[in-house]
C-alpha atoms as a PDB file:
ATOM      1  CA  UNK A   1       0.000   0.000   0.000  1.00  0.00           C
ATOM      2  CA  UNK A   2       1.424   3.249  -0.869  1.00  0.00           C
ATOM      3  CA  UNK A   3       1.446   6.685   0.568  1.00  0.00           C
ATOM      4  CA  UNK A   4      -1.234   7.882  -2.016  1.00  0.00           C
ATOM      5  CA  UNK A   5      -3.558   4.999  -1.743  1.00  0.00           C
ATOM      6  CA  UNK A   6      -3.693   5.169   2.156  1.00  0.00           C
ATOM      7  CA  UNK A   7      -6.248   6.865   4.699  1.00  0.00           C
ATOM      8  CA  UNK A   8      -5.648   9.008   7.562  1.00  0.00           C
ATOM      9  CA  UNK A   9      -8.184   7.974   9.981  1.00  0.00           C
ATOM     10  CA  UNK A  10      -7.465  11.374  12.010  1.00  0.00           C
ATOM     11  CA  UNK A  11      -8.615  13.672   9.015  1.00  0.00           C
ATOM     12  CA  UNK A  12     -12.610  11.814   9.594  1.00  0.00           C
ATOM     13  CA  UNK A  13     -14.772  12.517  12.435  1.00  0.00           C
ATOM     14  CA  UNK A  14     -16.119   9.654  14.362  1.00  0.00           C
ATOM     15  CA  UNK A  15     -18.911  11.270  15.887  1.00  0.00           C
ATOM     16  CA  UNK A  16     -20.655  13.572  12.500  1.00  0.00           C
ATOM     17  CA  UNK A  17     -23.937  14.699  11.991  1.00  0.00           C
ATOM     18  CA  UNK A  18     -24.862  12.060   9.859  1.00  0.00           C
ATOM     19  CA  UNK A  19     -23.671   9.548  11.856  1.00  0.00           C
ATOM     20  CA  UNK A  20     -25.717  10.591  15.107  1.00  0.00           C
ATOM     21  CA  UNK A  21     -28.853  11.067  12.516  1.00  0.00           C
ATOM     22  CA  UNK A  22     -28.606   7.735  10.871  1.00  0.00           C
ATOM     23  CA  UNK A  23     -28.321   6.226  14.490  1.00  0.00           C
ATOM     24  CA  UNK A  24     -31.372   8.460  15.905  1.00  0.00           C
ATOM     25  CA  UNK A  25     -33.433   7.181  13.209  1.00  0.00           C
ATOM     26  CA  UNK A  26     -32.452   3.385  13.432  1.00  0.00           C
ATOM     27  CA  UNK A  27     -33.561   3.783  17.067  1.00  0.00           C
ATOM     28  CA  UNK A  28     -36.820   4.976  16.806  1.00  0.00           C
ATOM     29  CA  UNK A  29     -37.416   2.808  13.661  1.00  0.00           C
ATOM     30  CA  UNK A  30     -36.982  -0.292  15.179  1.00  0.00           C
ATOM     31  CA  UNK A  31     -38.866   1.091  18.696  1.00  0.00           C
ATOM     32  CA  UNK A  32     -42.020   1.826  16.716  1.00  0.00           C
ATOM     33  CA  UNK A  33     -41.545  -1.977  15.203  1.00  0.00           C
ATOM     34  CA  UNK A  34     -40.828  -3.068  18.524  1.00  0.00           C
ATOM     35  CA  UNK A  35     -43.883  -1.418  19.811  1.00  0.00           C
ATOM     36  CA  UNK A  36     -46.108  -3.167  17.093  1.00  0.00           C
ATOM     37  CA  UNK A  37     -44.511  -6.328  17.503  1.00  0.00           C
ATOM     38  CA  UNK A  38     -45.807  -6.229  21.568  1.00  0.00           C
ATOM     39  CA  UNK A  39     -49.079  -5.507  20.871  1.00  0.00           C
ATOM     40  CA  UNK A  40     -49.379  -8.284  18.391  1.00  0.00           C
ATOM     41  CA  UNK A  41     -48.486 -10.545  21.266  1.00  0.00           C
ATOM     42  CA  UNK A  42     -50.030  -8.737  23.589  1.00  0.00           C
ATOM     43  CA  UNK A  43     -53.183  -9.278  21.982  1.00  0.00           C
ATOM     44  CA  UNK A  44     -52.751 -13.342  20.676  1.00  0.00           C
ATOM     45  CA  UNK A  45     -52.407 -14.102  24.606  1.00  0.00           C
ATOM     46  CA  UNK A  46     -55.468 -11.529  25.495  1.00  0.00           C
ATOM     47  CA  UNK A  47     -57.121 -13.485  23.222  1.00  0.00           C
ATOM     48  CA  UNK A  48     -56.447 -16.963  24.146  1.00  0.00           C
ATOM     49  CA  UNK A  49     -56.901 -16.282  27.568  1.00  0.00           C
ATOM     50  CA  UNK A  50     -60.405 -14.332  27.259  1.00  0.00           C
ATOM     51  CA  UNK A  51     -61.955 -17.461  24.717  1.00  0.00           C
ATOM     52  CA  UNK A  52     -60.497 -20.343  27.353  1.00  0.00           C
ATOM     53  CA  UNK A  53     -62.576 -18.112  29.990  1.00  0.00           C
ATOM     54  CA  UNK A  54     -65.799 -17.738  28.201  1.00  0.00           C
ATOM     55  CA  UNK A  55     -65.461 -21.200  26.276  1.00  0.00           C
ATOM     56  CA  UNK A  56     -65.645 -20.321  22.566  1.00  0.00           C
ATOM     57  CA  UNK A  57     -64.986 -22.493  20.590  1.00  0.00           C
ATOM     58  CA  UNK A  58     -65.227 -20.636  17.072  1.00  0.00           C
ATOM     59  CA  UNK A  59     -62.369 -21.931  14.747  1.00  0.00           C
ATOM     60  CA  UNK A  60     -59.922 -19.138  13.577  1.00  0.00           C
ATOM     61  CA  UNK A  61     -57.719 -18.802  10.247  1.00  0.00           C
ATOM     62  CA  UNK A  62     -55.496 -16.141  10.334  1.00  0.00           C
ATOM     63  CA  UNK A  63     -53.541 -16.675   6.997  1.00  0.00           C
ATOM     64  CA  UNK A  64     -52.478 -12.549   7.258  1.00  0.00           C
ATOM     65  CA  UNK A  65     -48.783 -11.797   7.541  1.00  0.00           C
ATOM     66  CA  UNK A  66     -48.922 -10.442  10.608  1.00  0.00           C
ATOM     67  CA  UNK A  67     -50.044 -13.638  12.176  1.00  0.00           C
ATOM     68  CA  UNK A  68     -48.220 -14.255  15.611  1.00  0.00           C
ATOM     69  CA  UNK A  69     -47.761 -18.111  14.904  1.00  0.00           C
ATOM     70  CA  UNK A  70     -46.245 -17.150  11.481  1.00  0.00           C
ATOM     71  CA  UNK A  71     -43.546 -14.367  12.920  1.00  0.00           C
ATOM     72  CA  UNK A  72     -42.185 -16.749  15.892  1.00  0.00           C
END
């Protein structure tokens, strides 16, 4: 590797703008998919538990995406 080809790693900020941005935005991306993902859950047991209480017995398909069974 020669002088021209190489990379001071002094002359780049570790800590930029974009940097803090990009990381800002994975957090609260993944918080609001987070958030989503607990109230699917949230709501499969809520559901289990409240048709085992008042016996139904009603067959359910869910063949959506966002099925719990499928995501786990």
């Amino acid at each position: 590797m020669t002088f021209a080809t190489t990379y001071s790693y002094s002359d780049r900020q570790i800590f930029d703008l974009k940097t803090l941005l990009e990381a800002v935005r994975f957090i609260i991306v993944n918080s609001i998919l987070a958030f989503i993902f607990l109230f699917l859950i949230v709501e499969a047991f809520e559901w289990a538990i409240f048709s085992s209480r008042e016996e139904i017995t009603d067959q359910v398909f869910d063949e959506t995406s966002w099925n719990i069974k499928t995501l786990i």
